[in-house]
C-alpha atoms as a PDB file:
ATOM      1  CA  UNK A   1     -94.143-101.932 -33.441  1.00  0.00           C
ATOM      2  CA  UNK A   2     -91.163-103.675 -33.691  1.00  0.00           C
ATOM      3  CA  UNK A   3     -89.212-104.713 -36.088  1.00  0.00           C
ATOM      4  CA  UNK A   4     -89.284-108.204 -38.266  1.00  0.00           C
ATOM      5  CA  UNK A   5     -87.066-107.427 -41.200  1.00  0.00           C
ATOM      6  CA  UNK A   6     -85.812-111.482 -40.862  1.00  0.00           C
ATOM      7  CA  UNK A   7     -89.533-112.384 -41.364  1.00  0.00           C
ATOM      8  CA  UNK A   8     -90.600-109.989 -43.384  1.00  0.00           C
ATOM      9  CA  UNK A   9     -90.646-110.687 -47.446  1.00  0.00           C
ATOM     10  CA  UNK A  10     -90.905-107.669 -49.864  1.00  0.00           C
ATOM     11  CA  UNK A  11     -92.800-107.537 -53.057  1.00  0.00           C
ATOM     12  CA  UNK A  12     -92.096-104.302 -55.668  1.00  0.00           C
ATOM     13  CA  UNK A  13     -95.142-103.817 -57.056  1.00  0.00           C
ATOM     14  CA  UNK A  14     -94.150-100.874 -59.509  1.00  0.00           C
ATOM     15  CA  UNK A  15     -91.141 -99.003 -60.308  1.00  0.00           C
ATOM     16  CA  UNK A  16     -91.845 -95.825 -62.605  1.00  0.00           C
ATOM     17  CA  UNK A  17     -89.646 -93.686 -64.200  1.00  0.00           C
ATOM     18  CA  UNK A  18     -90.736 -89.588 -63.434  1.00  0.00           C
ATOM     19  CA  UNK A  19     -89.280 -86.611 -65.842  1.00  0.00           C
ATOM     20  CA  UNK A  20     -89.887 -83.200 -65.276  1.00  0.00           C
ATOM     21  CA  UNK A  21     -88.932 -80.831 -67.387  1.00  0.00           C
ATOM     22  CA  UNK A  22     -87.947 -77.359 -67.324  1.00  0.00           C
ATOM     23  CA  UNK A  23     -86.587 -74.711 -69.119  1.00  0.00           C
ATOM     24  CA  UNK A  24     -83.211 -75.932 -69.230  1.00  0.00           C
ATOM     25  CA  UNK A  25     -83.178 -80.094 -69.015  1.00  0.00           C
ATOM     26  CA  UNK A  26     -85.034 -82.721 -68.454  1.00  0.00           C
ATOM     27  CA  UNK A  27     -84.625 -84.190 -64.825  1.00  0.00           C
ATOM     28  CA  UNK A  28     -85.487 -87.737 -64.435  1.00  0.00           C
ATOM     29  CA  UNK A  29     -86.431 -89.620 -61.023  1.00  0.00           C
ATOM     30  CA  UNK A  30     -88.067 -92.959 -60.136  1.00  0.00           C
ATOM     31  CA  UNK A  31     -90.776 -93.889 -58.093  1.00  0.00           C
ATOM     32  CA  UNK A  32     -91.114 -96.922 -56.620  1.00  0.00           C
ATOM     33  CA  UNK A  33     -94.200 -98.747 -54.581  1.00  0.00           C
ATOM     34  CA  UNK A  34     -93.239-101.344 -52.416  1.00  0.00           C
ATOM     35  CA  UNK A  35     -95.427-103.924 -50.070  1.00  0.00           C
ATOM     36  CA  UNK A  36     -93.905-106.048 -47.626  1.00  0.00           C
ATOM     37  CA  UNK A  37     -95.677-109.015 -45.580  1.00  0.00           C
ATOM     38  CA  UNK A  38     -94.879-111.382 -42.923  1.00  0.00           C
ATOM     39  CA  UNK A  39     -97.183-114.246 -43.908  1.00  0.00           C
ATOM     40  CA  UNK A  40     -99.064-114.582 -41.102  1.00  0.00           C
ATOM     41  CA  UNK A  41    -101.451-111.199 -40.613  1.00  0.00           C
ATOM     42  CA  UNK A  42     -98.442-108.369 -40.601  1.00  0.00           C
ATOM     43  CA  UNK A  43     -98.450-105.981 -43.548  1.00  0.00           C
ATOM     44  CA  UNK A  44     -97.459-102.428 -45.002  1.00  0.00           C
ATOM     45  CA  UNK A  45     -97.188-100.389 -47.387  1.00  0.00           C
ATOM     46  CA  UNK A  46     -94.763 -97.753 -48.768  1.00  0.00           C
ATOM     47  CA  UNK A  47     -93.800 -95.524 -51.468  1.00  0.00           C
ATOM     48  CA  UNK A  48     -90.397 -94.054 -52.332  1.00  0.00           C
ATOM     49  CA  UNK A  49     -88.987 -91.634 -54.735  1.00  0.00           C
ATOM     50  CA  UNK A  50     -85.261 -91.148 -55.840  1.00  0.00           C
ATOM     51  CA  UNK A  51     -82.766 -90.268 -58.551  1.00  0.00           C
ATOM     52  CA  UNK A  52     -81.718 -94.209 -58.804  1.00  0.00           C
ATOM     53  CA  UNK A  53     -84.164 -96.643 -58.711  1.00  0.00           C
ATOM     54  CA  UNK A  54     -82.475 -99.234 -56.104  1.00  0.00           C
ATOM     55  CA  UNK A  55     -82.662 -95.778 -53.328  1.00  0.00           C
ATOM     56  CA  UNK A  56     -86.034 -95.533 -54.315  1.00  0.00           C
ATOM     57  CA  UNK A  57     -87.120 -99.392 -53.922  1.00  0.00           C
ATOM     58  CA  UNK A  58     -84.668 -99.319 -50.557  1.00  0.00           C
ATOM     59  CA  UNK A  59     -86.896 -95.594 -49.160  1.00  0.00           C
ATOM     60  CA  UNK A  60     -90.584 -97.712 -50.003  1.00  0.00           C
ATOM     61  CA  UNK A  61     -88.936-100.517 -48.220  1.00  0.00           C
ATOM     62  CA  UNK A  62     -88.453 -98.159 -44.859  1.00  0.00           C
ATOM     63  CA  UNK A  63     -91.788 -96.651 -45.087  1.00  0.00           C
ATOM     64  CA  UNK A  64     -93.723 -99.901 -45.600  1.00  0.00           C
ATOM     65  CA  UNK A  65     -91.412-101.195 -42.329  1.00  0.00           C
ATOM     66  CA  UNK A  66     -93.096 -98.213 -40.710  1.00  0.00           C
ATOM     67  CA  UNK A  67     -96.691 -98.814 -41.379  1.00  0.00           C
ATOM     68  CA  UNK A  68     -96.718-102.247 -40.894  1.00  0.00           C
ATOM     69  CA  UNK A  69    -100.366-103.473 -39.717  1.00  0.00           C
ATOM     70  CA  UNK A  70    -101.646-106.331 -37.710  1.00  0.00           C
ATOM     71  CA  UNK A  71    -104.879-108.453 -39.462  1.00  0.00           C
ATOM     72  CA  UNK A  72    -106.935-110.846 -37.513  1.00  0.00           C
ATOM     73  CA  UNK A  73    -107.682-114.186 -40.010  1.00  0.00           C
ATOM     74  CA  UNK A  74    -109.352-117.236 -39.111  1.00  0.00           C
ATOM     75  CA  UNK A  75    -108.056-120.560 -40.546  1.00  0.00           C
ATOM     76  CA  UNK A  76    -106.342-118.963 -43.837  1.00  0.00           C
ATOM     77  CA  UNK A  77    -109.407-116.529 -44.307  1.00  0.00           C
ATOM     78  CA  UNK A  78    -111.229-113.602 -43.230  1.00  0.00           C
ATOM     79  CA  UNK A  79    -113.433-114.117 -40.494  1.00  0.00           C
ATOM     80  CA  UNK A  80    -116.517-111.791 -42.337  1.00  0.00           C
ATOM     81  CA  UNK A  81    -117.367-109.892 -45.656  1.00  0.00           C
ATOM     82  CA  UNK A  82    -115.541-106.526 -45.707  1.00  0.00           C
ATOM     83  CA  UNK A  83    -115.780-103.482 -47.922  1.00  0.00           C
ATOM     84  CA  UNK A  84    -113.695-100.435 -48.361  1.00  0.00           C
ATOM     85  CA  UNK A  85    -113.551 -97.412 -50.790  1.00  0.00           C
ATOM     86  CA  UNK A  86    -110.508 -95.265 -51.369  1.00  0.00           C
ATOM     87  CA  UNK A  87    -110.623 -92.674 -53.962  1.00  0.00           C
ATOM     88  CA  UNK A  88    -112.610 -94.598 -56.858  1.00  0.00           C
ATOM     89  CA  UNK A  89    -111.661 -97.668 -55.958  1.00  0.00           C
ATOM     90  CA  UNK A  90    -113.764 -99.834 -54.165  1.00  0.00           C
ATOM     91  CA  UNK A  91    -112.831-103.585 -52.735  1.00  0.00           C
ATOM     92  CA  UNK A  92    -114.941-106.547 -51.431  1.00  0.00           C
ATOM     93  CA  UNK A  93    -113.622-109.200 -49.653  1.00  0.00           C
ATOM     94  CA  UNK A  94    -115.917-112.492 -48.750  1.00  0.00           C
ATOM     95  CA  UNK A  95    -114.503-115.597 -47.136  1.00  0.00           C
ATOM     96  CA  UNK A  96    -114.204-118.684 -49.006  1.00  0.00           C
ATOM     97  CA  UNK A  97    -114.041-122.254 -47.933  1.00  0.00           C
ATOM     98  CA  UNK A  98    -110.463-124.309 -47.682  1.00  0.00           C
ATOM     99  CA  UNK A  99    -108.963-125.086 -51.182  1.00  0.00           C
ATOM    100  CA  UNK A 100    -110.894-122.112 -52.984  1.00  0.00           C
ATOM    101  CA  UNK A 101    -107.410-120.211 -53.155  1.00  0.00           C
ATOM    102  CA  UNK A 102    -106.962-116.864 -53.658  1.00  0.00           C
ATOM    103  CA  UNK A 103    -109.318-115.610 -56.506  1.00  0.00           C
ATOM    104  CA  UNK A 104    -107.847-112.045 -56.850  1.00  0.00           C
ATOM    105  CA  UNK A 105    -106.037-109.983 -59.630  1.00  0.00           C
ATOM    106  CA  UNK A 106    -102.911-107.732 -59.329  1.00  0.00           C
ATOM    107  CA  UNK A 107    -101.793-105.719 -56.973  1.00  0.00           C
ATOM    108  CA  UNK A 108    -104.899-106.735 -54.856  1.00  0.00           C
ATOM    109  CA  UNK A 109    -103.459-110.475 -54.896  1.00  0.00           C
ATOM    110  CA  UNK A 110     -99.704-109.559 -53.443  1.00  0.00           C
ATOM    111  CA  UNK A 111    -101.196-107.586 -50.557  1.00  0.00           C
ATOM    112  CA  UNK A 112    -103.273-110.639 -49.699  1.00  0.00           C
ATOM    113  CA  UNK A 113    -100.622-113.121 -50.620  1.00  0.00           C
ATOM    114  CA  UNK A 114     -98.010-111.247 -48.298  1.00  0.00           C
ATOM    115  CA  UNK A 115    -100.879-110.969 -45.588  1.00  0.00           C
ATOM    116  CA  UNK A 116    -101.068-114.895 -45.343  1.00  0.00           C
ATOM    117  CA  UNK A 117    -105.005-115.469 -46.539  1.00  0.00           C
ATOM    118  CA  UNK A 118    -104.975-118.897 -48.231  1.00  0.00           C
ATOM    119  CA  UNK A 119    -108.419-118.955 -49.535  1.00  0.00           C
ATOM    120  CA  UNK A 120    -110.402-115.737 -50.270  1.00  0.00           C
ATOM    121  CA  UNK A 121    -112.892-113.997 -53.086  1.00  0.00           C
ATOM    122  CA  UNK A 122    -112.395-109.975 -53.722  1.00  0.00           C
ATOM    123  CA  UNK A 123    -113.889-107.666 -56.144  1.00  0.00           C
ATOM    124  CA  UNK A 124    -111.770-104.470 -57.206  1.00  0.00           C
ATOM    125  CA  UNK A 125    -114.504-102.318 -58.966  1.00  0.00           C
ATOM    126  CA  UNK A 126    -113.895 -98.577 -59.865  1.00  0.00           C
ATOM    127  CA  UNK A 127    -110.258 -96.919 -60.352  1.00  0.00           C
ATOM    128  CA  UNK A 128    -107.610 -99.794 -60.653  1.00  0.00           C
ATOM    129  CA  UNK A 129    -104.604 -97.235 -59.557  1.00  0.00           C
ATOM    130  CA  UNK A 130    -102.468 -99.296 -57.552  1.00  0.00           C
ATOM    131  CA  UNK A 131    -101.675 -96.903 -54.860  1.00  0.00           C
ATOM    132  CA  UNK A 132    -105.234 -96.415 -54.445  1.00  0.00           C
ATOM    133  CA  UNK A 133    -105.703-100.351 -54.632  1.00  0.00           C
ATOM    134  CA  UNK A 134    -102.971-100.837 -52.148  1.00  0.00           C
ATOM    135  CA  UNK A 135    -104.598 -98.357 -49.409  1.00  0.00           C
ATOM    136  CA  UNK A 136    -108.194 -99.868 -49.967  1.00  0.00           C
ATOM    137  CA  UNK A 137    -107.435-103.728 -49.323  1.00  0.00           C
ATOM    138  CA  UNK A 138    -105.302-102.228 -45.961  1.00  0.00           C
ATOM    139  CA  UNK A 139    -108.251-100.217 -44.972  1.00  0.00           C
ATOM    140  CA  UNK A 140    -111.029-103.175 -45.437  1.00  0.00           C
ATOM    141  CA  UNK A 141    -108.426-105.891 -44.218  1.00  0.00           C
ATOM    142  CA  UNK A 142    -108.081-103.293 -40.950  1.00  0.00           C
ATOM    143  CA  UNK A 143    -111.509-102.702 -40.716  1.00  0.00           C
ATOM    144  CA  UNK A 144    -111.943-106.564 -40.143  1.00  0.00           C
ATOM    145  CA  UNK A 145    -112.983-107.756 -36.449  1.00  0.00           C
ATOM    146  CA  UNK A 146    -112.818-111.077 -35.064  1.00  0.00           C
ATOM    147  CA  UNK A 147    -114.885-112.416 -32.016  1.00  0.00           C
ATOM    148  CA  UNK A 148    -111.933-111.209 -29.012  1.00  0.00           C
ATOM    149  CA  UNK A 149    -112.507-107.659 -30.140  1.00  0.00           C
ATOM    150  CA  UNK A 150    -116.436-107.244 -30.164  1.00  0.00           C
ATOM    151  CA  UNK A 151    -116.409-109.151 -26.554  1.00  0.00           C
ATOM    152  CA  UNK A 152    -113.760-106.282 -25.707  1.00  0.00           C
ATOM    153  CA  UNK A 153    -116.212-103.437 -27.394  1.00  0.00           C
ATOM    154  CA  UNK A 154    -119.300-104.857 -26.035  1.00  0.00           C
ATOM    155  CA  UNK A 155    -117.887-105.410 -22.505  1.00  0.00           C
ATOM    156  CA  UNK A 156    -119.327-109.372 -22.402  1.00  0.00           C
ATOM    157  CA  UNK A 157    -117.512-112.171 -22.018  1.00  0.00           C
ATOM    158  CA  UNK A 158    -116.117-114.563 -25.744  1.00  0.00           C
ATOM    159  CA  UNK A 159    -117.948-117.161 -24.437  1.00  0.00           C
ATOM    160  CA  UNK A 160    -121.468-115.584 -24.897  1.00  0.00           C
ATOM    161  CA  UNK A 161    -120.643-114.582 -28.589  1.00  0.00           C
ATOM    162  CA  UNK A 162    -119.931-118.157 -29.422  1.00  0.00           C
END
């Protein structure tokens, strides 16, 4: 895919500080997770680890460049209900009608927000790890199929789905 870094905007969602010790010191790393959205159905993901945090925000920058993903929305929503489990972590997503905003909390929110929905409902039950949150909004948002696609898959033409 190719690159939008003028478009793109980037949102840190965590920066942690890592030590591991050994025998003789302690060493201390950071890790950063990093989401970054084009407003308008483009997003990614990425993770990055480094000795100074600004190498480690710049490396989840990078990755989340890398696994940018395209979303199909309808009129600043999601065209049908979608679920999605990673790990323990399950998400639902259900359209909602124009001014109902985004009704979201945390991480689950900025992925949305940098995806472009303007109104949508979600549910984050299980494990609220935001790694694991990240991945399971991107895996029900990709999971989502609007009415080009299933004429495509079905072999008929749009017009008989409408």
């Amino acid at each position: 895919m190719k690159r939008q870094e003028n478009k793109l905007k980037e949102k840190l969602v965590t920066l942690k500080r890592v030590c591991k010790v050994t025998k003789g010191r302690r060493y201390f790393s950071f890790t950063a997770l990093v989401v970054k959205g084009n407003n308008n159905g483009l997003v990614g993901f990425g993770v990055g680890k480094a000795k100074e945090p600004q190498n480690a925000i710049r490396k989840a920058g990078h990755k989340a460049e890398k696994r940018l993903v395209k979303i199909s929305l309808k009129e600043g929503t999601i065209p049908h209900e979608q679920k999605a489990k990673h790990g323990s972590t399950y998400i639902f997503l259900y359209p909602a009608s124009e001014g109902t905003g985004i009704i979201a909390g945390g991480v689950v929110r900025i992925v949305l927000e940098l995806v472009g929905v303007k109104n949508i409902f979600s549910k984050l039950n299980g494990s609220s790890n935001s790694n694991n949150c990240i991945r399971a909004v991107i895996l029900a948002l990709k999971q989502i199929r609007n009415a080009y696609t299933i004429s495509k898959e079905r072999g008929i033409p749009i017009l008989n789905l409408l």
